[in-house]
C-alpha atoms as a PDB file:
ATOM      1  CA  UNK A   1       0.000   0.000   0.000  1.00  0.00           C
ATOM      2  CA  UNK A   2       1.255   2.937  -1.111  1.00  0.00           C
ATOM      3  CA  UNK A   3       2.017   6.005   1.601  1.00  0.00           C
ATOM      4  CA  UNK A   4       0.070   8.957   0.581  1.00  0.00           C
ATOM      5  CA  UNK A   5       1.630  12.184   2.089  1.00  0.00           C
ATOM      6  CA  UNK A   6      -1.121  14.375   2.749  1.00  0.00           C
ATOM      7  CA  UNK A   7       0.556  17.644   1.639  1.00  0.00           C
ATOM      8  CA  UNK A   8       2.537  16.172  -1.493  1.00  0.00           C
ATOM      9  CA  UNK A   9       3.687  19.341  -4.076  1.00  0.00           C
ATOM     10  CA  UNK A  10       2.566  21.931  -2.124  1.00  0.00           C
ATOM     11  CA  UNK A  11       4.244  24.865  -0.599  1.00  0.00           C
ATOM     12  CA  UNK A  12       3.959  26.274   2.699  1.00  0.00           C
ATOM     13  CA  UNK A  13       4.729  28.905   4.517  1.00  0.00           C
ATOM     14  CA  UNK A  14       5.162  28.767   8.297  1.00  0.00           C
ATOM     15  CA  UNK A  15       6.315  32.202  10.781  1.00  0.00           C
ATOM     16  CA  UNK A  16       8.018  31.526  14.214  1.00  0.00           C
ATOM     17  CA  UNK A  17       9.284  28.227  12.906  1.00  0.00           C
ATOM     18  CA  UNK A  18      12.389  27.996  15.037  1.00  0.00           C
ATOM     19  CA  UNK A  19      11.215  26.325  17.963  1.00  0.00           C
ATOM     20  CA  UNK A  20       7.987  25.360  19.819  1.00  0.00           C
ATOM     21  CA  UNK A  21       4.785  24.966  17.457  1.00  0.00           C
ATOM     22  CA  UNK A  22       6.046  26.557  14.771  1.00  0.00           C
ATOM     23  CA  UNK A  23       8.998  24.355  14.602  1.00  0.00           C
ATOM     24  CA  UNK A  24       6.517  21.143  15.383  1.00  0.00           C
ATOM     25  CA  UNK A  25       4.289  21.993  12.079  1.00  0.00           C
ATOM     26  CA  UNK A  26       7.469  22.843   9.658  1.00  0.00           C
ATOM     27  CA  UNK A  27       8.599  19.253  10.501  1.00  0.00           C
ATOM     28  CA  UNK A  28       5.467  17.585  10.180  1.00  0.00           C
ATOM     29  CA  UNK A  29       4.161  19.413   6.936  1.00  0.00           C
ATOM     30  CA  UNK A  30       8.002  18.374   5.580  1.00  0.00           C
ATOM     31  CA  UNK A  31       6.811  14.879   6.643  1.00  0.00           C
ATOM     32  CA  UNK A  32       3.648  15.217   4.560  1.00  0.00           C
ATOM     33  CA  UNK A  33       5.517  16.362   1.171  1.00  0.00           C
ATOM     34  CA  UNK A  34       5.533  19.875   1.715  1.00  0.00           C
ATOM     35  CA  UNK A  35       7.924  22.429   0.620  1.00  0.00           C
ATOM     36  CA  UNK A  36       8.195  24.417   4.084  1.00  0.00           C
ATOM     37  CA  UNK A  37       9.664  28.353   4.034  1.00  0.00           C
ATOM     38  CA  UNK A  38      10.458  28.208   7.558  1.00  0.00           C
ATOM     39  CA  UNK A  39      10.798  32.038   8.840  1.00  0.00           C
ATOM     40  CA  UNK A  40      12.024  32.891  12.143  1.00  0.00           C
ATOM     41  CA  UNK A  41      14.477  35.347  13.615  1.00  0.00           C
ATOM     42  CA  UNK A  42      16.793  32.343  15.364  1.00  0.00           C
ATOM     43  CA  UNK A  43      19.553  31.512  12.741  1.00  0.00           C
ATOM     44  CA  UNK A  44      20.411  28.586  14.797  1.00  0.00           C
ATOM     45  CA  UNK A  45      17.418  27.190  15.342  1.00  0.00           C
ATOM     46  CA  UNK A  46      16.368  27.230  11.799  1.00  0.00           C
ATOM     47  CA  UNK A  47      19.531  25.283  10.821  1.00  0.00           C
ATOM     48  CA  UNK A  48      19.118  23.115  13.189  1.00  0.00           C
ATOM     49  CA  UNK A  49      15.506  22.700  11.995  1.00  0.00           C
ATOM     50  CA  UNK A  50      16.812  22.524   8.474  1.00  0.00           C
ATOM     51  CA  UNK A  51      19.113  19.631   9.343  1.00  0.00           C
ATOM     52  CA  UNK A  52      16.399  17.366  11.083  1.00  0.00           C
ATOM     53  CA  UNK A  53      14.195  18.076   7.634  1.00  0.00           C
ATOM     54  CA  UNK A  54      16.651  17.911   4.977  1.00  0.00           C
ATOM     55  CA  UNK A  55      17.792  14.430   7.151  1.00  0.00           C
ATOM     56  CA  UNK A  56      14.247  13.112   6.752  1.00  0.00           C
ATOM     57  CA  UNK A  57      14.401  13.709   3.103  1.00  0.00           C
ATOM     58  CA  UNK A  58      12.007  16.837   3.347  1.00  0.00           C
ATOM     59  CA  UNK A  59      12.482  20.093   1.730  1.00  0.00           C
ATOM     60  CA  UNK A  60      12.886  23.204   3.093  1.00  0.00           C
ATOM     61  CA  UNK A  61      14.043  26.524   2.571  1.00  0.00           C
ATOM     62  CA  UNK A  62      15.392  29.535   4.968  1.00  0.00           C
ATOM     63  CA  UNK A  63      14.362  32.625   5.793  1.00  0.00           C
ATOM     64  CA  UNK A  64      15.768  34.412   8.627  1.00  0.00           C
ATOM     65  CA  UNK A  65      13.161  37.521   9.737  1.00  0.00           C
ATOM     66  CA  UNK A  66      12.200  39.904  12.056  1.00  0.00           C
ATOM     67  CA  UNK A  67       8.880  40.213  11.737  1.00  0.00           C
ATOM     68  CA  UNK A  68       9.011  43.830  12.584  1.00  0.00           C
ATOM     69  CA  UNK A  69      10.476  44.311   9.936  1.00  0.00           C
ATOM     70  CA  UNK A  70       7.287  45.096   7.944  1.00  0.00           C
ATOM     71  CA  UNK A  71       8.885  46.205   4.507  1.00  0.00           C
ATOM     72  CA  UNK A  72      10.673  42.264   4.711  1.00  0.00           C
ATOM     73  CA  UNK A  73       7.542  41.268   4.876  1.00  0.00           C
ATOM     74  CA  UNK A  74       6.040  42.513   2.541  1.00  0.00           C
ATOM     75  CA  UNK A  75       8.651  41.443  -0.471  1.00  0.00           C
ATOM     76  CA  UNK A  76       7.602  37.983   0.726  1.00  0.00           C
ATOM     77  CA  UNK A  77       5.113  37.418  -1.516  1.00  0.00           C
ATOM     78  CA  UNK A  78       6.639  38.435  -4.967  1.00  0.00           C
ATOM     79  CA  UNK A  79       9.945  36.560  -3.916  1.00  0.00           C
ATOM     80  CA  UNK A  80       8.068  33.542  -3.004  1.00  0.00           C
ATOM     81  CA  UNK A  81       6.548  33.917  -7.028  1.00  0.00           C
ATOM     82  CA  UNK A  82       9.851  34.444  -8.138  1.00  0.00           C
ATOM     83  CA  UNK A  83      11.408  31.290  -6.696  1.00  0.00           C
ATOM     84  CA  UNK A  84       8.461  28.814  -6.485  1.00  0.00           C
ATOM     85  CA  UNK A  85       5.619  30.285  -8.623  1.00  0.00           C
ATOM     86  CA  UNK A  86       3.238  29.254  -6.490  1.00  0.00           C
ATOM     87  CA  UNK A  87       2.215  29.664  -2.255  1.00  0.00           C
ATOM     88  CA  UNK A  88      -0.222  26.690  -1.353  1.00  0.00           C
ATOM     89  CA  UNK A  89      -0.437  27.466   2.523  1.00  0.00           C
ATOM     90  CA  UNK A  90       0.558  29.879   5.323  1.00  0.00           C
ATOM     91  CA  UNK A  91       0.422  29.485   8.887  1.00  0.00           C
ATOM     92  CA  UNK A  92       0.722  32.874  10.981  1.00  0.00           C
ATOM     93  CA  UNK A  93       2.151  31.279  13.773  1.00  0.00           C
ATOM     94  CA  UNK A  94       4.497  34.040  15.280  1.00  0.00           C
ATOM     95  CA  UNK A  95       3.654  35.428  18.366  1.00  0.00           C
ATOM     96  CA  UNK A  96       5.357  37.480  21.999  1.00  0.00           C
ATOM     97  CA  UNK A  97       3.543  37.128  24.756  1.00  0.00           C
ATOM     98  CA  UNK A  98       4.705  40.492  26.156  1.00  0.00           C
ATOM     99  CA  UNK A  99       4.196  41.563  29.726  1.00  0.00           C
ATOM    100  CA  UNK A 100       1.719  40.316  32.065  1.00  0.00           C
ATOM    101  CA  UNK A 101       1.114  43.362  34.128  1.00  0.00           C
ATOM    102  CA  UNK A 102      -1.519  46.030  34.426  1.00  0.00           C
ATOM    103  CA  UNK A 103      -2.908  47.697  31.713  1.00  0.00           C
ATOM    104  CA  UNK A 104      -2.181  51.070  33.524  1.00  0.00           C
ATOM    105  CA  UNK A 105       1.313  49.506  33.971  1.00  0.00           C
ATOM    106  CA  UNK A 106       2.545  47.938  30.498  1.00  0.00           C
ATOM    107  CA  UNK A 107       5.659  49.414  29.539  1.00  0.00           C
ATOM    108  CA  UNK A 108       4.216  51.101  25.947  1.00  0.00           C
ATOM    109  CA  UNK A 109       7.622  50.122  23.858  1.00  0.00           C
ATOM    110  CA  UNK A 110       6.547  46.098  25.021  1.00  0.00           C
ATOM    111  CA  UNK A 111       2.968  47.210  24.204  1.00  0.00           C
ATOM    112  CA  UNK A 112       4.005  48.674  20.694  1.00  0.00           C
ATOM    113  CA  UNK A 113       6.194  45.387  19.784  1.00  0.00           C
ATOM    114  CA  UNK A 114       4.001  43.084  20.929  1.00  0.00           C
ATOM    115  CA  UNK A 115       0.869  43.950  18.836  1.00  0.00           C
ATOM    116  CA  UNK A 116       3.488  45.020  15.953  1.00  0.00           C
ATOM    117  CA  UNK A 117       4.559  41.006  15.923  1.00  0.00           C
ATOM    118  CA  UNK A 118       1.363  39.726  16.841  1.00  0.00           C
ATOM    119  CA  UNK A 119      -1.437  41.865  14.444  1.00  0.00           C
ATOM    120  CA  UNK A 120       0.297  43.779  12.306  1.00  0.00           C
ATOM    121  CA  UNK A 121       2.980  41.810  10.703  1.00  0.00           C
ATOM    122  CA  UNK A 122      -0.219  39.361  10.215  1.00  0.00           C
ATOM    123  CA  UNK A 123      -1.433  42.186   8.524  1.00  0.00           C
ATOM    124  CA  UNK A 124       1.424  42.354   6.366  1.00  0.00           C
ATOM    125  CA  UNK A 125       1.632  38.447   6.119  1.00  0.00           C
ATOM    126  CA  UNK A 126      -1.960  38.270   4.668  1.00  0.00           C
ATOM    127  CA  UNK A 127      -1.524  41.511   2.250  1.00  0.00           C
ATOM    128  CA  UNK A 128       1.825  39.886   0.706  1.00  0.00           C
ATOM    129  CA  UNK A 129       0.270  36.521   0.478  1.00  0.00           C
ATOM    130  CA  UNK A 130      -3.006  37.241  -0.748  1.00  0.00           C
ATOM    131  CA  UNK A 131      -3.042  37.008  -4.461  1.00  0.00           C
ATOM    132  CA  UNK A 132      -0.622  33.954  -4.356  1.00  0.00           C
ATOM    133  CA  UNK A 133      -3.242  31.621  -1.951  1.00  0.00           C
ATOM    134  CA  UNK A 134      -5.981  33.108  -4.423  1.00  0.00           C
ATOM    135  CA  UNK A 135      -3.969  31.447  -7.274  1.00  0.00           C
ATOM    136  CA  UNK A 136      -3.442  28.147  -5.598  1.00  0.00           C
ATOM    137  CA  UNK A 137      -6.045  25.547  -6.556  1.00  0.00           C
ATOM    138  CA  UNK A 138      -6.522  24.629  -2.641  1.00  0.00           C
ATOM    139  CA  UNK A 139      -5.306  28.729  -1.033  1.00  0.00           C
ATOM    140  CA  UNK A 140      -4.994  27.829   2.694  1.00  0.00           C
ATOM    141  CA  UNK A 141      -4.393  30.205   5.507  1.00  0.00           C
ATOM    142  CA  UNK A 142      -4.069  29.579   9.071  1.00  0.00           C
ATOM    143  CA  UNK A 143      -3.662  31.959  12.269  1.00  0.00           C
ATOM    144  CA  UNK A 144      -2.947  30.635  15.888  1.00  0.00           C
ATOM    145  CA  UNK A 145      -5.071  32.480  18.214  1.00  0.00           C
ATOM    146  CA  UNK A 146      -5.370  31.567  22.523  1.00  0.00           C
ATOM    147  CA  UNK A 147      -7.887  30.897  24.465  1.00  0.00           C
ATOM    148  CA  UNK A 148      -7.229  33.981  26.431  1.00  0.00           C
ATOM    149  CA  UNK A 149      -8.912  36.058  23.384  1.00  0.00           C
ATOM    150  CA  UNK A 150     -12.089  34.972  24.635  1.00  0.00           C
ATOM    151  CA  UNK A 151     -12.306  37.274  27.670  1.00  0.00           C
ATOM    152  CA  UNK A 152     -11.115  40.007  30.016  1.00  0.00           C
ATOM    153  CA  UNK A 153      -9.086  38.349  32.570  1.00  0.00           C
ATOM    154  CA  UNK A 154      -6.494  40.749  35.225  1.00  0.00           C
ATOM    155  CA  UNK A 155      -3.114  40.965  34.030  1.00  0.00           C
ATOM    156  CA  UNK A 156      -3.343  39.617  30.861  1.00  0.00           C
ATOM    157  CA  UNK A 157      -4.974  42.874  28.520  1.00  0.00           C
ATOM    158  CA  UNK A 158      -2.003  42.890  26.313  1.00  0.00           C
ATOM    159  CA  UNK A 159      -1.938  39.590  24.696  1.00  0.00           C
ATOM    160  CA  UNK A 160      -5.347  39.100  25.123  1.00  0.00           C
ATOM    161  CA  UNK A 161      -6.048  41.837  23.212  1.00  0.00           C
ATOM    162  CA  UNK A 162      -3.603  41.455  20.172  1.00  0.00           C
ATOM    163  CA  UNK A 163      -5.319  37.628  19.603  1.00  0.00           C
ATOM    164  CA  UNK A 164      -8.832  39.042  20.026  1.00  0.00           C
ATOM    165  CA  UNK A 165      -7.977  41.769  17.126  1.00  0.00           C
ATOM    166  CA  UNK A 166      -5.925  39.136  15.185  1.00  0.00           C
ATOM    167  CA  UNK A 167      -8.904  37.220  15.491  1.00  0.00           C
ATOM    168  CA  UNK A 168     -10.940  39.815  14.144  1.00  0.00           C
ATOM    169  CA  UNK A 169      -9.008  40.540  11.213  1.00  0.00           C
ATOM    170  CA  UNK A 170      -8.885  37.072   9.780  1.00  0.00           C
ATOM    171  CA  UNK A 171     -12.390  36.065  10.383  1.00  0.00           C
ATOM    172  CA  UNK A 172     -12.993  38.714   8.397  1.00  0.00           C
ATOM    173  CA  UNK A 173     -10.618  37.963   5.776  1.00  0.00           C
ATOM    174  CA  UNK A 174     -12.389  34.615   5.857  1.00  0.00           C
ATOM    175  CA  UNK A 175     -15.456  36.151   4.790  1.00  0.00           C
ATOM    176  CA  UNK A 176     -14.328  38.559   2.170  1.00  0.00           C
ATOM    177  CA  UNK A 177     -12.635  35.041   0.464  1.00  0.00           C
ATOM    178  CA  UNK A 178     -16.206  33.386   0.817  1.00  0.00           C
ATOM    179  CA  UNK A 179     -16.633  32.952  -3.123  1.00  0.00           C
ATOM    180  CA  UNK A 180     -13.122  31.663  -3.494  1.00  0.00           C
ATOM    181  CA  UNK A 181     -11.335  28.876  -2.896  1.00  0.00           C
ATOM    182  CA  UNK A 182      -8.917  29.686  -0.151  1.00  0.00           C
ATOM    183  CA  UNK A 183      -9.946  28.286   2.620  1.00  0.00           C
ATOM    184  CA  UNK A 184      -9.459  30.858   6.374  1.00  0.00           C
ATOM    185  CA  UNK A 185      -9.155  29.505   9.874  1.00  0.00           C
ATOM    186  CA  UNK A 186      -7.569  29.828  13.242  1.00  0.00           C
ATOM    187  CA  UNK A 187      -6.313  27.517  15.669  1.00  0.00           C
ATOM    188  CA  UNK A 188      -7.000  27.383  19.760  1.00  0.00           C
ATOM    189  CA  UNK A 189      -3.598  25.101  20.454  1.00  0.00           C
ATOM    190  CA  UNK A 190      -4.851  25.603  24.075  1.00  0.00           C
ATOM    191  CA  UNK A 191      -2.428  24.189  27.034  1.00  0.00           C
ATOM    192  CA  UNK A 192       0.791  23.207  25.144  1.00  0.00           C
ATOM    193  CA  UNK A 193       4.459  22.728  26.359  1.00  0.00           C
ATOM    194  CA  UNK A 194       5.997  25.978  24.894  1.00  0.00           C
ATOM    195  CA  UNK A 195       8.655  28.791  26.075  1.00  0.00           C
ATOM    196  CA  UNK A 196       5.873  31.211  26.010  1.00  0.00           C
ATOM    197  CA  UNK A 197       3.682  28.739  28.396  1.00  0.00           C
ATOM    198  CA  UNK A 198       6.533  28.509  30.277  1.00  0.00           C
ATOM    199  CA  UNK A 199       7.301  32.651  30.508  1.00  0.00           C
ATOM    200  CA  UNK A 200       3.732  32.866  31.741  1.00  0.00           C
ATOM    201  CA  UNK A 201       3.506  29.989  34.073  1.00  0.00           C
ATOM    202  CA  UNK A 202       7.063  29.841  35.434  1.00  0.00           C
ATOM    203  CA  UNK A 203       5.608  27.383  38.259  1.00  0.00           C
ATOM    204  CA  UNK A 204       4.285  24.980  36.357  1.00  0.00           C
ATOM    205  CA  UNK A 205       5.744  21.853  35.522  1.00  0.00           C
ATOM    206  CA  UNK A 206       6.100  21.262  31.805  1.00  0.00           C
ATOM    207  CA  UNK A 207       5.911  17.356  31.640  1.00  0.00           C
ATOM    208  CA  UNK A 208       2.322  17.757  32.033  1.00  0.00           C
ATOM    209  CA  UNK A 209       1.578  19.515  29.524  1.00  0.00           C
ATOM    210  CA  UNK A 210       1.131  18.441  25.872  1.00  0.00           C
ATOM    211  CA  UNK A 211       4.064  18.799  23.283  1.00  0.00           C
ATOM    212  CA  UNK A 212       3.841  21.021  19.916  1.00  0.00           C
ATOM    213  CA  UNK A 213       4.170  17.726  18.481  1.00  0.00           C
ATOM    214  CA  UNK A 214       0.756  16.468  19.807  1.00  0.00           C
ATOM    215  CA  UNK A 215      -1.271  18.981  18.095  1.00  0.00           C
ATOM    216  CA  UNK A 216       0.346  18.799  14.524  1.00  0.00           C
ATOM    217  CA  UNK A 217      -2.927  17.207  13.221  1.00  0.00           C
ATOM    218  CA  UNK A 218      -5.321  19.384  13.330  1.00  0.00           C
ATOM    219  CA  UNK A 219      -2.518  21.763  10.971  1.00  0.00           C
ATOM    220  CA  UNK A 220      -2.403  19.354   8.478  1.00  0.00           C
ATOM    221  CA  UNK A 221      -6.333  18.944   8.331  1.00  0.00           C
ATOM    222  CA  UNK A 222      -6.748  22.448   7.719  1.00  0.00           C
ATOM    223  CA  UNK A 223      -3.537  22.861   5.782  1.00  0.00           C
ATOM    224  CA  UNK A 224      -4.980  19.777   3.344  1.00  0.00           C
ATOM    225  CA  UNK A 225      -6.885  20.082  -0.119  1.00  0.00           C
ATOM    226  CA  UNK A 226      -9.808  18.649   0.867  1.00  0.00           C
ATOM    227  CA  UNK A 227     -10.715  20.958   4.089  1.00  0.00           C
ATOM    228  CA  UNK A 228     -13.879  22.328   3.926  1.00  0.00           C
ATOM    229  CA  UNK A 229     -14.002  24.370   7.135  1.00  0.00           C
ATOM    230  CA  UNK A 230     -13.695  28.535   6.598  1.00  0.00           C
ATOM    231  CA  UNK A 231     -13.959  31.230   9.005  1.00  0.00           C
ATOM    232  CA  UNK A 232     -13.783  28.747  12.323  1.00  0.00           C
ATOM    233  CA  UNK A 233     -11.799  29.180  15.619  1.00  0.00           C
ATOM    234  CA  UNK A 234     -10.757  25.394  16.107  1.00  0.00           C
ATOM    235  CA  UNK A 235      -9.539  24.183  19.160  1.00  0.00           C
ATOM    236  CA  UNK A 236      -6.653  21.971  18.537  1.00  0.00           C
ATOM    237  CA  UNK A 237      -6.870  19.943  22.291  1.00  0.00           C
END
């Protein structure tokens, strides 16, 4: 019986993909016969990402950003034509937790960074890719938003607030592709064993949490072809 790689010939792009989920996806959607553009602003990491897929007989290619860096960004989509001709998927991964603090206390440069790298260089990431998913056969773009978008809770306005506007701003993306066939979701990873979990729970024991790894599949189902959902928040655990 023949293998069937679920994301055979298509390309994907995937932010934040040195380490944590980012990293988790890049390696699986390698796995599945992707051609992964792995951004992130690690060098190091990416390499050793690089290694692990190249190792595995996957392909991917480079591309060392700041996301801040919103002119970068924004060349992405032509030099993605350029080199490939084509953009299948992209997975707006990228994200800073910032400061858990007071509202009335945030310091406003962590304020100004955080929702730069969290909303606008999604902003940025959907205007550069745009046309290219649109030209796809099987367009497919997915955000990771957080369960703390879902309400005011002490401490935590900052992030909060840059995944309830991200969240905003695809769904309605999502609806202005409703006649087309890209395809425009988010994903909930919930409680997962990351650095940022770790920054904002320093007492809490990783091991009990759920790897990147373990959430992978929901990705690929909305990365896929044959996905029909558009416009959802999906919870990934």
């Amino acid at each position: 019986m023949t293998d069937t790689k679920r994301l055979e010939g298509r390309v994907a792009l995937i932010t934040g993909a040195s380490h944590g989920i980012g990293c988790a996806v890049a390696k699986r959607f390698a796995a599945e016969g992707a051609h992964v553009i792995a951004v992130g602003r690690n060098v190091g990491a990416l390499e050793e990402l690089s290694d692990e897929v190249t190792d595995a007989g996957g392909k991917i290619t480079l591309l060392p950003l700041d996301l801040t860096m919103f002119d970068k960004i924004d060349m992405l989509g032509p030099t993605i034509y350029e080199r490939f001709g084509k953009l299948d998927i992209v997975v707006g991964n990228a994200g800073l937790l910032g400061e858990i603090a007071p509202v009335g206390h945030i310091d406003a440069q962590v304020f100004q960074n955080t929702y730069a790298t969290n909303v606008t260089a999604n902003f940025h990431l959907i205007r550069t890719t745009d046309k290219l998913l649109q030209l796809s056969d099987a367009g497919r773009a997915i955000f990771v938003t957080s369960n703390a978008s879902a309400k005011g809770r002490a401490f935590w306005g900052l992030y909060a607030s840059t995944k309830a506007a991200l969240e905003s701003l695809v769904l309605s993306y999502a609806q202005e592709l409703e006649e087309t066939k890209v395809k425009v979701n988010l994903i909930n990873p919930g409680r997962i064993r990351t650095k940022m979990r770790a920054e904002a729970y320093p007492g809490e024991d990783p091991e009990t949490l759920p790897t990147p790894e373990s959430i992978t599949d929901v990705f690929v189902d909305l990365a896929e072809a044959t996905c029909t959902k558009h416009g959802e928040v999906v919870n990934a655990s």
